[in-house]
C-alpha atoms as a PDB file:
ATOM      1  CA  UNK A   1      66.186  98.968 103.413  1.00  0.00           C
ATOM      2  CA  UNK A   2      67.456  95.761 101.244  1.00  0.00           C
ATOM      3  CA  UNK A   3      70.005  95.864  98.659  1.00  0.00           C
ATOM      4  CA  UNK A   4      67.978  94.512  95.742  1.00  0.00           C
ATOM      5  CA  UNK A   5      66.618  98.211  94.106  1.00  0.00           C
ATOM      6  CA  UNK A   6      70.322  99.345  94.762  1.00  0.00           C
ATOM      7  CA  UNK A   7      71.799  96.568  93.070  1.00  0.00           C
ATOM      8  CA  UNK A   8      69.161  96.605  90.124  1.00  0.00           C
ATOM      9  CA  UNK A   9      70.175 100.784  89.478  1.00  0.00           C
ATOM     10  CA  UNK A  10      73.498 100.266  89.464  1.00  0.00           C
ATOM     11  CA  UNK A  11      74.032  97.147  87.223  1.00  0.00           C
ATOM     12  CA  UNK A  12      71.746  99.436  85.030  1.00  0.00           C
ATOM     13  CA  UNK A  13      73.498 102.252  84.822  1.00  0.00           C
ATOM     14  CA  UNK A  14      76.956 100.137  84.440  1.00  0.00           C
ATOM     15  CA  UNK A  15      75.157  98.797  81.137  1.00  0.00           C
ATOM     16  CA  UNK A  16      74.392 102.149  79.943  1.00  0.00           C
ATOM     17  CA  UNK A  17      77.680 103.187  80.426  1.00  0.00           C
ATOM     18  CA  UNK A  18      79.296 100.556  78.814  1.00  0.00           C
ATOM     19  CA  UNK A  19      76.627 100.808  75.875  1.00  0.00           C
ATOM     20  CA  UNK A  20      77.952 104.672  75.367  1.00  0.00           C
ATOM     21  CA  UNK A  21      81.433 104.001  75.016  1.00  0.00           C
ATOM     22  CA  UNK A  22      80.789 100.937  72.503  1.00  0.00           C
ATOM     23  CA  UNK A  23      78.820 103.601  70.832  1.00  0.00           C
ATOM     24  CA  UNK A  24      81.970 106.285  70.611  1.00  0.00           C
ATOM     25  CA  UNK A  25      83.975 103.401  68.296  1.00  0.00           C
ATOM     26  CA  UNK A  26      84.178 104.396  64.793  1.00  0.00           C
ATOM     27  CA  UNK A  27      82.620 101.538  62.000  1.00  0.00           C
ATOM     28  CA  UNK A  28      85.399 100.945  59.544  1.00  0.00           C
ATOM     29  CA  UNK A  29      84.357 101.717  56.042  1.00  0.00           C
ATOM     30  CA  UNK A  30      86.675  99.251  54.645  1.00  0.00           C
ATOM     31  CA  UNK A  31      86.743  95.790  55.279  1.00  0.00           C
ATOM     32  CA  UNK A  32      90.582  95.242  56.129  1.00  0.00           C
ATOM     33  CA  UNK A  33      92.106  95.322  59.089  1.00  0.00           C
ATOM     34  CA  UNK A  34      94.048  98.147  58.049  1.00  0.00           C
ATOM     35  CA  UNK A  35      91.096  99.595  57.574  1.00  0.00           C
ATOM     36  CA  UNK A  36      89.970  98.755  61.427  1.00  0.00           C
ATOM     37  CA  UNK A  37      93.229 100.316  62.410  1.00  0.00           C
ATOM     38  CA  UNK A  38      92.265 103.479  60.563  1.00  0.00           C
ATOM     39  CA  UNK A  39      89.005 104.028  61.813  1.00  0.00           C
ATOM     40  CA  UNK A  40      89.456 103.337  65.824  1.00  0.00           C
ATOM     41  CA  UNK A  41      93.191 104.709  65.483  1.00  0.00           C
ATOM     42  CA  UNK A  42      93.882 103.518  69.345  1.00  0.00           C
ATOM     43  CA  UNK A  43      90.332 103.938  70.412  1.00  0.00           C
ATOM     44  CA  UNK A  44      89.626 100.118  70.560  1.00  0.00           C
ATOM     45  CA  UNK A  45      92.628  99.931  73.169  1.00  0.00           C
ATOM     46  CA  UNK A  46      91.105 102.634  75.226  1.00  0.00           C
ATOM     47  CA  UNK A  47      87.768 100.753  75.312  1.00  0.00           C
ATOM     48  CA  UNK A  48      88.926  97.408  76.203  1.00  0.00           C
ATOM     49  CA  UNK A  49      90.981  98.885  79.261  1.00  0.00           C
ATOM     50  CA  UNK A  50      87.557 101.111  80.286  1.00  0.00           C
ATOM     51  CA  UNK A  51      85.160  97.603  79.406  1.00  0.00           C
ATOM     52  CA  UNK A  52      87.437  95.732  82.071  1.00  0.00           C
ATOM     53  CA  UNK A  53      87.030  98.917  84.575  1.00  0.00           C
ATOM     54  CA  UNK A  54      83.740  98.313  84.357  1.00  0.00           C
ATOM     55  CA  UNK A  55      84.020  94.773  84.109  1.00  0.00           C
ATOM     56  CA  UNK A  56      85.967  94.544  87.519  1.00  0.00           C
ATOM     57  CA  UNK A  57      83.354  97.571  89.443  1.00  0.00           C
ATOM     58  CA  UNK A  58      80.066  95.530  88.341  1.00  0.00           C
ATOM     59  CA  UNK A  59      82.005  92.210  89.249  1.00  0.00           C
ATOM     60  CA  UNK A  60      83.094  93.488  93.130  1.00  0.00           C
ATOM     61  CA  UNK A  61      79.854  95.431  93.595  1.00  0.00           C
ATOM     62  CA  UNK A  62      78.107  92.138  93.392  1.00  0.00           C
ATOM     63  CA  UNK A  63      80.157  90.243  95.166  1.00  0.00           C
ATOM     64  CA  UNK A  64      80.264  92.962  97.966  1.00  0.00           C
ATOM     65  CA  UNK A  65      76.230  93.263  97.927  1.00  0.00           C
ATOM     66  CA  UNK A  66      76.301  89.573  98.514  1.00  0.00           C
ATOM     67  CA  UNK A  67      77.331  90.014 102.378  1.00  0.00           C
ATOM     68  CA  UNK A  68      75.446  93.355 102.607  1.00  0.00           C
ATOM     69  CA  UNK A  69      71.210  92.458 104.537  1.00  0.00           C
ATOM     70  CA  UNK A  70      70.280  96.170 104.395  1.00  0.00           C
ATOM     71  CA  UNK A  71      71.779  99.757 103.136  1.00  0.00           C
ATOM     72  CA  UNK A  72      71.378 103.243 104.669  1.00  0.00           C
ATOM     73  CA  UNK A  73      71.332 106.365 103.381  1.00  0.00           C
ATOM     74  CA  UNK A  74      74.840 107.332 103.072  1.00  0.00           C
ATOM     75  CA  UNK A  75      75.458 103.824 101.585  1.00  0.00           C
ATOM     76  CA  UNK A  76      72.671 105.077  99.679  1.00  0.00           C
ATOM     77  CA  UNK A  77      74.263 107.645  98.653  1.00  0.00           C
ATOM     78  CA  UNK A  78      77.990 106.659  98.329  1.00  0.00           C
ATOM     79  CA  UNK A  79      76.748 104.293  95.627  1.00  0.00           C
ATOM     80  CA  UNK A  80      75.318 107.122  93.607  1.00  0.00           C
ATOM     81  CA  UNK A  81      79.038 109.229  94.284  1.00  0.00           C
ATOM     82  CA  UNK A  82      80.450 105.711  92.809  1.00  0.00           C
ATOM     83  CA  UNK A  83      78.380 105.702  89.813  1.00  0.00           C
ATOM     84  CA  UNK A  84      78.624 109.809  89.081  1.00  0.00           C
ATOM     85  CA  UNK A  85      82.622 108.755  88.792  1.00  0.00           C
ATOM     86  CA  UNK A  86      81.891 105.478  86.419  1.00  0.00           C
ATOM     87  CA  UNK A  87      79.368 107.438  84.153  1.00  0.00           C
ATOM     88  CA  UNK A  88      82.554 110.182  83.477  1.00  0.00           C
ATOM     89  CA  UNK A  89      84.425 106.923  81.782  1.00  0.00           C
ATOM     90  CA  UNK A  90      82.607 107.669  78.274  1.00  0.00           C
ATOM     91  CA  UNK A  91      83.864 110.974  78.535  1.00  0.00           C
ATOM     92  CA  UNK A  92      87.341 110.541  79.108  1.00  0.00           C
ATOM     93  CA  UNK A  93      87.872 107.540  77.502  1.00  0.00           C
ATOM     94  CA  UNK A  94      86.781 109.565  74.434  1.00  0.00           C
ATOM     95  CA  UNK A  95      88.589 112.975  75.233  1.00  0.00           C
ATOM     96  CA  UNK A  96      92.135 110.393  75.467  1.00  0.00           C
ATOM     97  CA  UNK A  97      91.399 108.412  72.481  1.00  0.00           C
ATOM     98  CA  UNK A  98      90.582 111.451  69.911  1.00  0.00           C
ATOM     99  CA  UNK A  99      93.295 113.156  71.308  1.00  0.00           C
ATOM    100  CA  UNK A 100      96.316 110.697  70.637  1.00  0.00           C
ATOM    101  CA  UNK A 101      97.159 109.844  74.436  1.00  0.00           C
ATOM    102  CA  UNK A 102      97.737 113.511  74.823  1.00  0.00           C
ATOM    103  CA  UNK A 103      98.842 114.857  77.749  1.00  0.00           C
ATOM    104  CA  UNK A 104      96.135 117.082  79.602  1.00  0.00           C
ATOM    105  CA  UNK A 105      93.353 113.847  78.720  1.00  0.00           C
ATOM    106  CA  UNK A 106      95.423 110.997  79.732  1.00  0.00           C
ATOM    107  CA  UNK A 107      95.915 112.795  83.044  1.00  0.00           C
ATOM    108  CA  UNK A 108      92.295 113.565  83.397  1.00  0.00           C
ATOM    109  CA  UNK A 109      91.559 110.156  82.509  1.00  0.00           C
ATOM    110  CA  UNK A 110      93.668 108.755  85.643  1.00  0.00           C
ATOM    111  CA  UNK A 111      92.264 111.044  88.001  1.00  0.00           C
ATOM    112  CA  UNK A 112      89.171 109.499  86.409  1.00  0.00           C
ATOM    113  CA  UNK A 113      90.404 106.364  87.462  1.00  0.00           C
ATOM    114  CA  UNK A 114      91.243 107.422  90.994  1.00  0.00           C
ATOM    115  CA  UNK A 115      88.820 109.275  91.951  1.00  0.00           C
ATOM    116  CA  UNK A 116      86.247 105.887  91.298  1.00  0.00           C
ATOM    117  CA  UNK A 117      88.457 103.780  93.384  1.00  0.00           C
ATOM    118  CA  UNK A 118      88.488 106.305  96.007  1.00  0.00           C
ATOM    119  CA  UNK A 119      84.319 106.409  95.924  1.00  0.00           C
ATOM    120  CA  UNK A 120      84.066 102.596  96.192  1.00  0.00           C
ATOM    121  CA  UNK A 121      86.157 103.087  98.784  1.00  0.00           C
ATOM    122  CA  UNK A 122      84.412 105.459 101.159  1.00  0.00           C
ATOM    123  CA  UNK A 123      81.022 103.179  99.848  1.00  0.00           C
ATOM    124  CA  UNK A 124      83.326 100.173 101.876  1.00  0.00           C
ATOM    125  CA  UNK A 125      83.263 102.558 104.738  1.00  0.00           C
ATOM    126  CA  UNK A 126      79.722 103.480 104.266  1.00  0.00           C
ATOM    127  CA  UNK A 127      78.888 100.258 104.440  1.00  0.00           C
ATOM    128  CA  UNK A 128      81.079  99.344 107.622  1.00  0.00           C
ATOM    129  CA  UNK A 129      79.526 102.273 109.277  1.00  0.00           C
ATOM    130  CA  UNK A 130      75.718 100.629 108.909  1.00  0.00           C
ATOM    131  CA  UNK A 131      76.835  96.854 109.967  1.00  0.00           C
ATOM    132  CA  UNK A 132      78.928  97.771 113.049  1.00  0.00           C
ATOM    133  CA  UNK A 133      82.227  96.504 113.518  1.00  0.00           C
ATOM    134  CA  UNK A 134      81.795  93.355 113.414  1.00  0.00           C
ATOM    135  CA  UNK A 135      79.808  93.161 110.081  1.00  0.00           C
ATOM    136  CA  UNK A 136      80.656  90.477 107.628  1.00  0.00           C
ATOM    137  CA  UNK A 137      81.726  92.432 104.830  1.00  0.00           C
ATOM    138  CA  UNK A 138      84.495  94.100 106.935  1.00  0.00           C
ATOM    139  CA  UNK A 139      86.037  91.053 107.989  1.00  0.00           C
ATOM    140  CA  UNK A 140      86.472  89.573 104.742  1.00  0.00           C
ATOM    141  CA  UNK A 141      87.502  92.812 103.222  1.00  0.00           C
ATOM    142  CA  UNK A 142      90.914  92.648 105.816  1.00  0.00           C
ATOM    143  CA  UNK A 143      93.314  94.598 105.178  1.00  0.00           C
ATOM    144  CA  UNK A 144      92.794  95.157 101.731  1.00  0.00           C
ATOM    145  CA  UNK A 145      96.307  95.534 100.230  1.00  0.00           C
ATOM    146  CA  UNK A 146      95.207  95.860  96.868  1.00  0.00           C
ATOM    147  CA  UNK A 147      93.009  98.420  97.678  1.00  0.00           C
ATOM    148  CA  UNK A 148      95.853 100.202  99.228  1.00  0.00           C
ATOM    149  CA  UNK A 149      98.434  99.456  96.433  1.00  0.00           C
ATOM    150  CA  UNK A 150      95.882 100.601  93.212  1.00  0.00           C
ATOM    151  CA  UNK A 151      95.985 104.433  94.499  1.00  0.00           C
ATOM    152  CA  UNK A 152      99.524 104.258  94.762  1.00  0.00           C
ATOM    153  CA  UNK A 153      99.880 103.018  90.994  1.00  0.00           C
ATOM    154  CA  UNK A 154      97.240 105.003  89.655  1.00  0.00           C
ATOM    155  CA  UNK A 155      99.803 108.001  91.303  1.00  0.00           C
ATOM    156  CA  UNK A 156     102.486 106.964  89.463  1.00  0.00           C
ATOM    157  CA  UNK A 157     100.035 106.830  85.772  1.00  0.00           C
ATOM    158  CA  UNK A 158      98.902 110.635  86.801  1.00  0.00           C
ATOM    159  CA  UNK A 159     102.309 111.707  87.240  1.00  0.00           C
ATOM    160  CA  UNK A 160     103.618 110.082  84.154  1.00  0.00           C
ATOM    161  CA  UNK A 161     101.278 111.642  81.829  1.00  0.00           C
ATOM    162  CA  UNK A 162     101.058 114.971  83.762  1.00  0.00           C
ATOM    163  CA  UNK A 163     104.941 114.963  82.741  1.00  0.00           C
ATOM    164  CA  UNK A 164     104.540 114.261  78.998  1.00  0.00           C
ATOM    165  CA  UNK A 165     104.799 116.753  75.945  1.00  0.00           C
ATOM    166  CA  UNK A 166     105.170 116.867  72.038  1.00  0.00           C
ATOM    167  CA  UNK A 167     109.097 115.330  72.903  1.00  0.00           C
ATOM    168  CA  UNK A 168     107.761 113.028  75.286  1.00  0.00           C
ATOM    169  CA  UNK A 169     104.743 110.684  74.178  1.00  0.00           C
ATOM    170  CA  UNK A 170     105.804 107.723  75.595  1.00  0.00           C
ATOM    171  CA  UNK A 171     105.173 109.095  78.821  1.00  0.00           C
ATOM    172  CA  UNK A 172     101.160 108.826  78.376  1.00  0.00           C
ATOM    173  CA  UNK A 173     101.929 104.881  77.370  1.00  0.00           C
ATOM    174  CA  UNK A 174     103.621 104.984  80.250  1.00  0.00           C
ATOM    175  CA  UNK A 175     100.939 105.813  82.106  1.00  0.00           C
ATOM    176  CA  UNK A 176      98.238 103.716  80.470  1.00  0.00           C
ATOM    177  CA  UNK A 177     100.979 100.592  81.324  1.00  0.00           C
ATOM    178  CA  UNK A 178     100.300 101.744  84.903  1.00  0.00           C
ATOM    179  CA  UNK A 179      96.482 102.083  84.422  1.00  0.00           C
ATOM    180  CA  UNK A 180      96.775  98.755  83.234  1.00  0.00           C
ATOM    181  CA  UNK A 181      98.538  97.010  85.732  1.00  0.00           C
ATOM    182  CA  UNK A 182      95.852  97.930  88.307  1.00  0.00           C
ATOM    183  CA  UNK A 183      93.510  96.447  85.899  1.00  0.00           C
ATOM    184  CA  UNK A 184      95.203  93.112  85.780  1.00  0.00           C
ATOM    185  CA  UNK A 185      95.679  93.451  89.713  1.00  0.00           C
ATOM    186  CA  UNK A 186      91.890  93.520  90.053  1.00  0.00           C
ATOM    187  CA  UNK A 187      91.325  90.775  86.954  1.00  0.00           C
ATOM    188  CA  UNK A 188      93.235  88.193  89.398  1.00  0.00           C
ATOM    189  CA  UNK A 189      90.465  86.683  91.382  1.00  0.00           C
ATOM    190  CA  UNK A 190      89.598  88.040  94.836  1.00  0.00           C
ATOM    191  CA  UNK A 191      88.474  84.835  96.637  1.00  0.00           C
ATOM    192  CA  UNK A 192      88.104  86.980 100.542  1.00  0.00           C
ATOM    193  CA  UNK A 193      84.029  87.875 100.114  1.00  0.00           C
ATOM    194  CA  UNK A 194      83.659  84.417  98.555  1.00  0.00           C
ATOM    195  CA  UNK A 195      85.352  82.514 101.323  1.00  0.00           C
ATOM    196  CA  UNK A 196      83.268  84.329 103.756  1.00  0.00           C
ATOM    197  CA  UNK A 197      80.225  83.741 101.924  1.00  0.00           C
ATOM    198  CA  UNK A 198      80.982  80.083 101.737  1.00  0.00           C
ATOM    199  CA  UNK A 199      81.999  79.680 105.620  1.00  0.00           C
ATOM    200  CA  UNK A 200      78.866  81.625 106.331  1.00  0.00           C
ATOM    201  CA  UNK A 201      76.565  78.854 104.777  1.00  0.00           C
ATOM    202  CA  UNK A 202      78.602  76.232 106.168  1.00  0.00           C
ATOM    203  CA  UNK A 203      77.834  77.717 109.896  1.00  0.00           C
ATOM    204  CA  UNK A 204      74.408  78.735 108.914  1.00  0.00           C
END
């Protein structure tokens, strides 16, 4: 089975997704940016950290796909387990930004986090299963350190607003400094699948 009806579905639902949680932002009724601040309260934030989520899934699903001839069913379905995790972004981006960073969402909203990293992970693995071991995604995958560093660090977010209270709030900025920081890990670009895609033509 080829990639391209896999690829089409999932850069579709990415666009609804990201479509819904434009949606959730508040239109000022003012035209000041006090006014701005009013109505989207932290909520823009929250939205430009989820958009770059997003941003960075849609952006290493393509490149991935790129070394990928033909998909089986598990990768089949370990694509759909990634998306079920993405589509839960409008929901707890929401849930943290009408609640003030409170505790109980911010904490939901990292296991959020982790538990989409986690499915593109066992998609990798889905993936190395149908190529073999010698398939050209896993050897310019490697050893992936930051794929193993960004579970560690979204860890440390869960833990930091899982800890918060009334006393404590900056311990759910805390955590969306460590959500963050995975999010810039991720922005810096990933040349591995490109330089394999590039010595591949050269060979080919």
């Amino acid at each position: 089975m080829r990639t391209s009806r896999l690829e089409a579905f999932s850069d579709g639902v990415l666009a609804i997704i990201i479509t819904i949680m434009v949606l959730e932002l508040e239109v000022p009724h003012g035209e000041t940016f006090a006014d701005l601040r009013e109505a989207t309260g932290i909520g823009l934030l929250t939205y430009v950290l989820s958009f770059v989520y997003i941003g960075i899934y849609w952006n290493n699903h393509h490149h991935m796909f790129q070394l990928v001839d033909r998909i089986s069913a598990g990768v089949l379905w370990a694509n759909l387990h990634l998306l079920f995790w993405l589509s839960l972004y409008p929901f707890t981006t929401a849930w943290m930004d009408e609640s003030d960073l409170a505790r109980v969402p911010t904490t939901v909203y990292g296991i959020n986090l982790i538990a989409a990293a986690i499915a593109y992970y066992v998609l990798q693995l889905r993936i190395f299963a149908a190529e073999g071991p010698d398939g050209p995604l896993r050897r310019a995958v490697g050893r992936d350190l930051k794929g193993k560093l960004s579970p560690v660090i979204y860890l440390c977010g869960i833990v930091a607003a899982a800890s918060g209270s009334e006393e404590r709030e900056w311990t759910s900025w805390l955590a969306v400094g460590f959500f963050a920081v995975v999010a810039i890990l991720w922005l810096i670009p990933d040349q591995r699948i490109e330089r394999t895609i590039r010595e591949a033509e050269a060979t080919g």
